[in-house]
N, C-alpha and C. Protein backbone atom coordinates (compact mmCIF):
# COMPACT_ATOMS: atom_id res chain seq x y z
N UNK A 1 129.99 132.61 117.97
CA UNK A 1 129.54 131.42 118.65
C UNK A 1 129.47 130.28 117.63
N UNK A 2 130.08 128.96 118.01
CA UNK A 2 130.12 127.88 117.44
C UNK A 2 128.47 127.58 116.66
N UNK A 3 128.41 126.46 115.65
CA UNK A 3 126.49 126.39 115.24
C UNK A 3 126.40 125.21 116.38
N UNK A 4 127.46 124.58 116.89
CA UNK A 4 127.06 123.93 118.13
C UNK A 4 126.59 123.94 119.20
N UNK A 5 127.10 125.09 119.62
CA UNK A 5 126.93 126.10 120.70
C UNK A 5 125.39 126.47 120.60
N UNK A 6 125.48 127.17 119.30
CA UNK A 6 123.95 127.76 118.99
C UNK A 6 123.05 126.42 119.56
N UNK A 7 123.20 125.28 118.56
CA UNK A 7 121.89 124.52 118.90
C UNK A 7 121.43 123.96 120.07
N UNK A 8 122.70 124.23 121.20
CA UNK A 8 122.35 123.47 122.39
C UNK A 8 122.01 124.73 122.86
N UNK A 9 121.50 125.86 122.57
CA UNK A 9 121.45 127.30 123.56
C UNK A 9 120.23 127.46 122.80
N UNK A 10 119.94 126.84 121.84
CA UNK A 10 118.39 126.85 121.21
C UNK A 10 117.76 125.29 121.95
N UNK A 11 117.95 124.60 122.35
CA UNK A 11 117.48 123.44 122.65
C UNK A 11 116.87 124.12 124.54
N UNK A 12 118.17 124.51 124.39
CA UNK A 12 118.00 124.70 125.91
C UNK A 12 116.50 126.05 126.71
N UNK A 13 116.59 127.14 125.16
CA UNK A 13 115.57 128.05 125.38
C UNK A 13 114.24 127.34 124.98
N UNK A 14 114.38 126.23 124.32
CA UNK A 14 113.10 126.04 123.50
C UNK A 14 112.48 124.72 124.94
N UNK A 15 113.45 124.25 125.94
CA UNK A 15 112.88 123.60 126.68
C UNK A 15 112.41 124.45 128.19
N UNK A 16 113.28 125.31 127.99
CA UNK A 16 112.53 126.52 129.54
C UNK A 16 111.23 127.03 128.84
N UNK A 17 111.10 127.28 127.49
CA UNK A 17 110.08 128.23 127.39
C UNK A 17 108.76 126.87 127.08
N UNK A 18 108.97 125.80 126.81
CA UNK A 18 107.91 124.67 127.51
C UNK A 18 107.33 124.49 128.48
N UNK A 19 108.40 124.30 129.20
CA UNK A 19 108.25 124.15 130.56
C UNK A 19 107.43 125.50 130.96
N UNK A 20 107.74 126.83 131.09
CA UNK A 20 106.98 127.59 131.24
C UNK A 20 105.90 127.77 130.69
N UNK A 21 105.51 127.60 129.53
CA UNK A 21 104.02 127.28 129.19
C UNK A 21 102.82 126.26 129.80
N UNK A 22 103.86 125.30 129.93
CA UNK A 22 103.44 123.82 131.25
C UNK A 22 103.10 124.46 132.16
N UNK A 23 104.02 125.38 133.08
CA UNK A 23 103.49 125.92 134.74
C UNK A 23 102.24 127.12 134.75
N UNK A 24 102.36 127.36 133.45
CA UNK A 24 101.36 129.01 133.91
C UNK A 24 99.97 128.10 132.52
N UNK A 25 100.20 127.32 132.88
CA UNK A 25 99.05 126.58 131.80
C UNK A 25 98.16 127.92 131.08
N UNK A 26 99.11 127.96 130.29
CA UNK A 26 98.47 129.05 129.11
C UNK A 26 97.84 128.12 128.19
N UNK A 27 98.12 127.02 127.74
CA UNK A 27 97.56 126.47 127.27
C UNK A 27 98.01 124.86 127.33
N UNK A 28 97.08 124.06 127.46
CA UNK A 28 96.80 122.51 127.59
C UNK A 28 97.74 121.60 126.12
N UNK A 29 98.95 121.35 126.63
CA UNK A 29 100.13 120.70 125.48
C UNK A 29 99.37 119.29 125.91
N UNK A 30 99.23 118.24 125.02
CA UNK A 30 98.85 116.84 124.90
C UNK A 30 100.67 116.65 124.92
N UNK A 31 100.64 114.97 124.65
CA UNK A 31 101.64 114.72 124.66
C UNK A 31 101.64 114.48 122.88
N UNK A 32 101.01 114.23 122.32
CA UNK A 32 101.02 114.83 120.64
C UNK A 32 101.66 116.01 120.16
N UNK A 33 100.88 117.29 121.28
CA UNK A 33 101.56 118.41 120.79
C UNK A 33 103.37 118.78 121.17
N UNK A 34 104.00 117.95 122.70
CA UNK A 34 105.03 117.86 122.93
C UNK A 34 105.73 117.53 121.91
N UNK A 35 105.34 116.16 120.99
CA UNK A 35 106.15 115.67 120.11
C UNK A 35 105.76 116.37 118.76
N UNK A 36 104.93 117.21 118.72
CA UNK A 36 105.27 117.96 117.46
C UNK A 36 105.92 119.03 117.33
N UNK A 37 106.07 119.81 119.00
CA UNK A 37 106.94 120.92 119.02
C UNK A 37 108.63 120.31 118.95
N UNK A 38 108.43 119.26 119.35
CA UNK A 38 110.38 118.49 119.52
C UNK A 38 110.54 118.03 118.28
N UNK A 39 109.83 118.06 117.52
CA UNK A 39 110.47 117.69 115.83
C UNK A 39 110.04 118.85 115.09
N UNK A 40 109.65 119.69 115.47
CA UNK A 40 109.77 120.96 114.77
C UNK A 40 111.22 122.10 115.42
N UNK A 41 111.36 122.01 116.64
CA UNK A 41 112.47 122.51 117.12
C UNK A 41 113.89 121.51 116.44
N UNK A 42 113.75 120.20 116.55
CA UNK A 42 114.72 119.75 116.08
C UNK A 42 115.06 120.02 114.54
N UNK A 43 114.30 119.89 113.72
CA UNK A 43 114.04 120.26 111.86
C UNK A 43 114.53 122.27 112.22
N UNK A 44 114.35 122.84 113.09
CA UNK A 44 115.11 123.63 112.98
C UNK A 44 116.18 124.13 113.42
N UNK A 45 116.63 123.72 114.34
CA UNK A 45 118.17 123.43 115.15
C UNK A 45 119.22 122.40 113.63
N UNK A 46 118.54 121.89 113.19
CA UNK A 46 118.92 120.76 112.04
C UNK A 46 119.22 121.64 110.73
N UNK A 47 118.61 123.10 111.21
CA UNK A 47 118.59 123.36 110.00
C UNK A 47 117.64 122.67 108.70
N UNK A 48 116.93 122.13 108.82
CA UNK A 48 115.68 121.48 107.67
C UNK A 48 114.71 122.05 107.55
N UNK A 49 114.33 121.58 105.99
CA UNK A 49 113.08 122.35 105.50
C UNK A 49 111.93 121.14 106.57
N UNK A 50 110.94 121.48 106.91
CA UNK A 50 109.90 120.89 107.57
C UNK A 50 108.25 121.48 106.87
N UNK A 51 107.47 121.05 106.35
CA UNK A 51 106.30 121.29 105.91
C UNK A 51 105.20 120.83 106.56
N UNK A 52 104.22 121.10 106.63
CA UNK A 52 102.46 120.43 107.62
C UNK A 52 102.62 119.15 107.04
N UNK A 53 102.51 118.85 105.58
CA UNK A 53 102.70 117.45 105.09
C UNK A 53 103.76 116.58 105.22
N UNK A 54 104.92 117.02 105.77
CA UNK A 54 105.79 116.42 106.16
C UNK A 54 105.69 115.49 107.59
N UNK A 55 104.68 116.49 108.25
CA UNK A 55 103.93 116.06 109.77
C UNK A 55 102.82 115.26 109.54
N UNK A 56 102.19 115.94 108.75
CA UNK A 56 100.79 115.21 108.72
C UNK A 56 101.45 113.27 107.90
N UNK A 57 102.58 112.79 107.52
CA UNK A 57 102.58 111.75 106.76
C UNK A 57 103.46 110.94 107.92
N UNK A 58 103.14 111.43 109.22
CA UNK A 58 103.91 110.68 110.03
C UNK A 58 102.79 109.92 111.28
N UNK A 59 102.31 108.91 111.03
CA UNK A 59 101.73 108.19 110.98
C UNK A 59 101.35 108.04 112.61
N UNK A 60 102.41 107.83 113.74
CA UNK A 60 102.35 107.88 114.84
C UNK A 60 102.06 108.79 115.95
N UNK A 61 101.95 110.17 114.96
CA UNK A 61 101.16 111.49 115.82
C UNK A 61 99.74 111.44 115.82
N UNK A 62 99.43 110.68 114.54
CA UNK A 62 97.96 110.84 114.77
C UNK A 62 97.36 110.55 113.01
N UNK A 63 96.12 110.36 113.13
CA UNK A 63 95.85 110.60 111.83
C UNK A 63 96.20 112.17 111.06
N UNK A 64 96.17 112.63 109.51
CA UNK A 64 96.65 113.55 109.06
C UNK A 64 96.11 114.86 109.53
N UNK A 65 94.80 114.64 109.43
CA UNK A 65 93.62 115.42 110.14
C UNK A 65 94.01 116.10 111.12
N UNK A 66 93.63 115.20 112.53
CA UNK A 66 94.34 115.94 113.72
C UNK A 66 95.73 116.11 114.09
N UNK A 67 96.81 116.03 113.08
CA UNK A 67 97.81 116.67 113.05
C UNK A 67 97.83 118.37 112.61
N UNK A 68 97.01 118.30 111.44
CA UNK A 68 96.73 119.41 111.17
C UNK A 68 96.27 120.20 112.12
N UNK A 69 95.29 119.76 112.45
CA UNK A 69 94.28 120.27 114.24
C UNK A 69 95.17 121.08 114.93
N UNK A 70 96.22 119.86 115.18
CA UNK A 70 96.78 120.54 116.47
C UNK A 70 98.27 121.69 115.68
N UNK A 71 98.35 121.36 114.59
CA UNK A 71 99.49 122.37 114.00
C UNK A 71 98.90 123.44 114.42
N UNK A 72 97.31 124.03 113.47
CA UNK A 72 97.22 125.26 114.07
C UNK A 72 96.63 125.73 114.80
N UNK A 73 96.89 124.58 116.28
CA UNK A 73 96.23 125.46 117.53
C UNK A 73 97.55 125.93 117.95
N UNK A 74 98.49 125.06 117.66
CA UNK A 74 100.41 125.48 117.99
C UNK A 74 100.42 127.03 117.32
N UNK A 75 100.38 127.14 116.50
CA UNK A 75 100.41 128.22 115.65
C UNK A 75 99.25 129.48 116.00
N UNK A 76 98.16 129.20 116.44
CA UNK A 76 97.48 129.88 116.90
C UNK A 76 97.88 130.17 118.64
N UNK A 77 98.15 129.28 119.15
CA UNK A 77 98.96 129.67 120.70
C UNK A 77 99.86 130.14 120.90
N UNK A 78 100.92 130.49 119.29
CA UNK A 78 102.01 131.00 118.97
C UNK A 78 103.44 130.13 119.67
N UNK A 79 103.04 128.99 119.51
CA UNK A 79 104.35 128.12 120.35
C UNK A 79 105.33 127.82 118.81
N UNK A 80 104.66 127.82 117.81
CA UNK A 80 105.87 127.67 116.66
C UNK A 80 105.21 128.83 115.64
């Protein structure tokens, strides 16, 4: 399989299995945590190194703090 192929067949699982977390509300996604799972799926479809400080220095998710917050409730809800 093409790495093209791959990333749109990873884009595509990584948005059903959202969406299914959305319907059976396993757990409460903000729209913070949407955009931290879509730049963590993308940094890995991209193939890129991605770090907490790489997140936490991005200014428009939030202060560094509750980036962190919500990294490891992601990580604790097991969504990344």
């Amino acid at each position: 399989m093409k790495a093209h192929s791959l990333s749109k067949k990873f884009m595509l699982e990584f948005v059903i299995q959202r969406d299914a977390v959305r319907q059976k509300k396993l757990t409460e996604l903000t729209p913070r945590d949407e955009r931290l799972l879509d730049i963590v799926a993308l940094a890995y479809v991209q193939k890129e190194r991605l770090s907490v400080k790489d997140l936490m220095s991005k200014s428009e998710l939030g202060s560094p703090a509750v980036i962190h917050l919500r990294m490891k409730s992601l990580v604790a809800e097991k969504l990344i």
